[in-house]
N, C-alpha and C. Protein backbone atom coordinates (compact mmCIF):
# COMPACT_ATOMS: atom_id res chain seq x y z
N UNK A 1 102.48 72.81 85.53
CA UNK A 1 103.45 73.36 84.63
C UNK A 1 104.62 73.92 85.44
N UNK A 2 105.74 73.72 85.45
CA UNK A 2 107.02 73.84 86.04
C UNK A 2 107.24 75.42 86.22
N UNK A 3 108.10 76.00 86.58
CA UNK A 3 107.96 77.33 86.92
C UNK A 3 109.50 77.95 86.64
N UNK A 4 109.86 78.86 86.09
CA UNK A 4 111.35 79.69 86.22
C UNK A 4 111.58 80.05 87.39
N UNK A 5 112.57 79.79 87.49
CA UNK A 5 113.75 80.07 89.05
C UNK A 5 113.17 82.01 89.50
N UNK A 6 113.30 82.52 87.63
CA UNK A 6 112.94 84.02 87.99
C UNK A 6 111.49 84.46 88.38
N UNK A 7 110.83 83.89 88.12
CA UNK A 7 109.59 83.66 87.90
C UNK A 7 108.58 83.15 89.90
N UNK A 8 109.68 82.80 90.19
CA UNK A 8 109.79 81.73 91.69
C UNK A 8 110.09 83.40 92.53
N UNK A 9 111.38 83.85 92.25
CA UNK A 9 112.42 84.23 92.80
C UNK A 9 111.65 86.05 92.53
N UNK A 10 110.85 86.18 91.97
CA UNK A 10 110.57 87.72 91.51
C UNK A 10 110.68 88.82 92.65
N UNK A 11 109.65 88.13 94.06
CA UNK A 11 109.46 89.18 94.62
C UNK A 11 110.68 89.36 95.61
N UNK A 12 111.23 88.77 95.37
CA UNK A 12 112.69 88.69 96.26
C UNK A 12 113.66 89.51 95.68
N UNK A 13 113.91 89.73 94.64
CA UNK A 13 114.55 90.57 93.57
C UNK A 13 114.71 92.31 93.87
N UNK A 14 115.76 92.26 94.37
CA UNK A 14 115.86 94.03 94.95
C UNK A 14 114.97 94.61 93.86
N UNK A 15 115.00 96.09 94.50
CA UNK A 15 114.23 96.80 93.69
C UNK A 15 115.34 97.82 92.87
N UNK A 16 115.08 97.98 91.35
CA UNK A 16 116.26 99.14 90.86
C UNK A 16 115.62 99.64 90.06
N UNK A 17 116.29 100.90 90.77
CA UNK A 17 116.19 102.29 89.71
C UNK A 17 115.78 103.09 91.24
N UNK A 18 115.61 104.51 91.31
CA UNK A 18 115.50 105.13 92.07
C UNK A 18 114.23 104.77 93.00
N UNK A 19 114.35 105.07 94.18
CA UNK A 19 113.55 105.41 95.25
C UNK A 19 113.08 106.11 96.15
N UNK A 20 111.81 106.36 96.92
CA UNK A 20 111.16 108.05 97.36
C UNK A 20 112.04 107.32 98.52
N UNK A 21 112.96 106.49 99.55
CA UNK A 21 113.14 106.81 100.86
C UNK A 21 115.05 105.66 100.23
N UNK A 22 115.72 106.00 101.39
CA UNK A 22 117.04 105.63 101.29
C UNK A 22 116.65 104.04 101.39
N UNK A 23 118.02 103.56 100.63
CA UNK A 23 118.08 101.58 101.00
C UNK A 23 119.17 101.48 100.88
N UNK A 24 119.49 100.46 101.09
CA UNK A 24 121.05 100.16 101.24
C UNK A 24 121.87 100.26 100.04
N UNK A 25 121.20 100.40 98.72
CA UNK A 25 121.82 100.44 97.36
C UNK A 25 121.99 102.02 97.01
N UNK A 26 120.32 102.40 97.40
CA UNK A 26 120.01 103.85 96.72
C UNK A 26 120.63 104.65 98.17
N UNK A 27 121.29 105.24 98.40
CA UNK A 27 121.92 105.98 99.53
C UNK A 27 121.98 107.60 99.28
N UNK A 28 121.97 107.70 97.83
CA UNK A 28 122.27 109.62 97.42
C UNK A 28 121.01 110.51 97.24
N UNK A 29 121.11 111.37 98.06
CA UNK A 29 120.15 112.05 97.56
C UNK A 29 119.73 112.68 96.18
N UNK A 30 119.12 112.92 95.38
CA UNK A 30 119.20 113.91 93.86
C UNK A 30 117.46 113.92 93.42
N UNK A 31 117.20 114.77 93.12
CA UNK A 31 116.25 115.94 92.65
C UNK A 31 115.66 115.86 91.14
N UNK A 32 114.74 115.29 90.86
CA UNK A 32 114.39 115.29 89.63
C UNK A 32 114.05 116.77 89.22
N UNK A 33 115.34 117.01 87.79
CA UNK A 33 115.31 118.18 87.23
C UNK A 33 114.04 118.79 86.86
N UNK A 34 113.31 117.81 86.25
CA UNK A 34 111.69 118.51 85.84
C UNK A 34 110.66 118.64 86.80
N UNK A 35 110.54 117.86 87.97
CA UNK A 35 109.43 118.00 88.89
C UNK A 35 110.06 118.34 90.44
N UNK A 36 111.01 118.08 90.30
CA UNK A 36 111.56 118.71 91.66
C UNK A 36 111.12 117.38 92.76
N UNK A 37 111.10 116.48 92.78
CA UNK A 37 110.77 115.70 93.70
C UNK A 37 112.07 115.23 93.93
N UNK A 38 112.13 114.78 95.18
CA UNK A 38 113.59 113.94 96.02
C UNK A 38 113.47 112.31 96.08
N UNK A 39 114.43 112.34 95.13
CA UNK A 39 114.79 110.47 94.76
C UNK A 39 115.59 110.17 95.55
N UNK A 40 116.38 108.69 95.98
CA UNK A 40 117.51 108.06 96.35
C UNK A 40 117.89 107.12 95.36
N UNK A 41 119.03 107.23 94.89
CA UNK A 41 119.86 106.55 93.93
C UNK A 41 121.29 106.24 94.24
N UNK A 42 121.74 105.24 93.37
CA UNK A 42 122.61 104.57 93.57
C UNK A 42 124.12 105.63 93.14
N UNK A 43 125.26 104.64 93.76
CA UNK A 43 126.72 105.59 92.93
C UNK A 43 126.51 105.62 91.89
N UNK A 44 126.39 105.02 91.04
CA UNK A 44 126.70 104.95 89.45
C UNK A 44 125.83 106.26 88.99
N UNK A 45 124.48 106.60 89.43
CA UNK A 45 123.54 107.60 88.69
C UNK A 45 123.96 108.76 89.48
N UNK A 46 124.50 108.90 90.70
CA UNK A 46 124.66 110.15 91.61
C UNK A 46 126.03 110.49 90.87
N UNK A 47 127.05 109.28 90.37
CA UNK A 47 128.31 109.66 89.68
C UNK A 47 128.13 110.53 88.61
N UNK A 48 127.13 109.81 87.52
CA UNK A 48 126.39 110.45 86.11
C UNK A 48 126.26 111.88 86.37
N UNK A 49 125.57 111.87 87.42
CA UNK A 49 124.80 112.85 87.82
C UNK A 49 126.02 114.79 87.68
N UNK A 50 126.84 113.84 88.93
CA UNK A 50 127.70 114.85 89.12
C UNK A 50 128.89 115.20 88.10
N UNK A 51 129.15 114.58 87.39
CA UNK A 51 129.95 114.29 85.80
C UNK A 51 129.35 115.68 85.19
N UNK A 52 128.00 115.56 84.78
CA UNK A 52 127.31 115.92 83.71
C UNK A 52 127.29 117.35 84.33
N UNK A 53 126.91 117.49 85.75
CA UNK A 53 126.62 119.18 86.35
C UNK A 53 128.37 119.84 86.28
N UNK A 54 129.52 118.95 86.37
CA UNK A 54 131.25 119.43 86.02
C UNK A 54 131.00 120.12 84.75
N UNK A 55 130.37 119.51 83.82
CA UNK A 55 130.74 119.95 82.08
C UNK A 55 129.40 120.50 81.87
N UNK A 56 128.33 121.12 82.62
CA UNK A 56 127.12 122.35 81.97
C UNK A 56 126.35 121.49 81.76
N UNK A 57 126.16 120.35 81.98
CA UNK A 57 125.05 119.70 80.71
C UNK A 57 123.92 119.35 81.86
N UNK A 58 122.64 119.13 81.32
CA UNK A 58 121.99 119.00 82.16
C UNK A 58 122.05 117.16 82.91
N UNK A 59 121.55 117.16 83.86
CA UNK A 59 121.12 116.28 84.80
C UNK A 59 120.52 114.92 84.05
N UNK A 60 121.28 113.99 84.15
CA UNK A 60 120.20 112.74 82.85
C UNK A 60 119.64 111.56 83.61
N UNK A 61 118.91 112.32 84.71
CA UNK A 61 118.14 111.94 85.40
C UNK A 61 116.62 112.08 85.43
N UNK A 62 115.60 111.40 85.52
CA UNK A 62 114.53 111.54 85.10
C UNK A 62 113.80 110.83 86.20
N UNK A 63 113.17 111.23 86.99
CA UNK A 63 112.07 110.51 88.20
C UNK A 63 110.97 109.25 86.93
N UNK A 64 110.94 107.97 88.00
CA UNK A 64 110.12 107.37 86.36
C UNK A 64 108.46 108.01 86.11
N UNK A 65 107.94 108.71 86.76
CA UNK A 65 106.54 109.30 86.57
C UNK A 65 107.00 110.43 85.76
N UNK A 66 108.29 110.98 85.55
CA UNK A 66 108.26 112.34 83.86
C UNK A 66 109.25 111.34 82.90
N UNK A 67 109.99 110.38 83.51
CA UNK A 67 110.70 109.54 82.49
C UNK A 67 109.25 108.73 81.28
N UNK A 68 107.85 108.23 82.27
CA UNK A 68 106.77 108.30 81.69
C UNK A 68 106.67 108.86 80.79
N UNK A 69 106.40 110.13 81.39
CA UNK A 69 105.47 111.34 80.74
C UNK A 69 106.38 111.14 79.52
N UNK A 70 107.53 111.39 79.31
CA UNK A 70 108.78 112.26 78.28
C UNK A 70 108.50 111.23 77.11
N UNK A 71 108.23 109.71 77.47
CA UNK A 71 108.38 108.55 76.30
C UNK A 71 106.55 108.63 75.98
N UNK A 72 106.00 109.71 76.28
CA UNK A 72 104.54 109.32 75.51
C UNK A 72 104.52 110.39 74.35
């Protein structure tokens, strides 16, 4: 049975969304608000990040082990 290119190609496929050690994507340090653990993330979420702490609001960042927890 023939196979998808993605399917072929999976484990090759960067990894996204945050990470426990720096990579060439995830470079920023930031702090999951609820458990306090140290992520590396990309501009776009370290941008979010720092946006949201300018205007009071909290952090809409979520480590995925309480991003878990939060959707059960």
């Amino acid at each position: 049975m023939p196979k998808l290119r993605s399917e072929l190609d999976a484990d090759r496929q960067p990894e996204r969304g945050p990470t426990m050690s720096p990579t060439t994507e995830n470079r920023y340090e930031l702090l999951c608000p609820i458990c306090g653990q140290k992520f590396y993330v990309d501009a776009a979420s370290i941008a979010r990040a720092r946006e949201a702490a300018k205007m009071g609001l909290d952090i809409p960042f979520r480590c995925p082990d309480c991003e878990d927890t939060e959707s059960l």
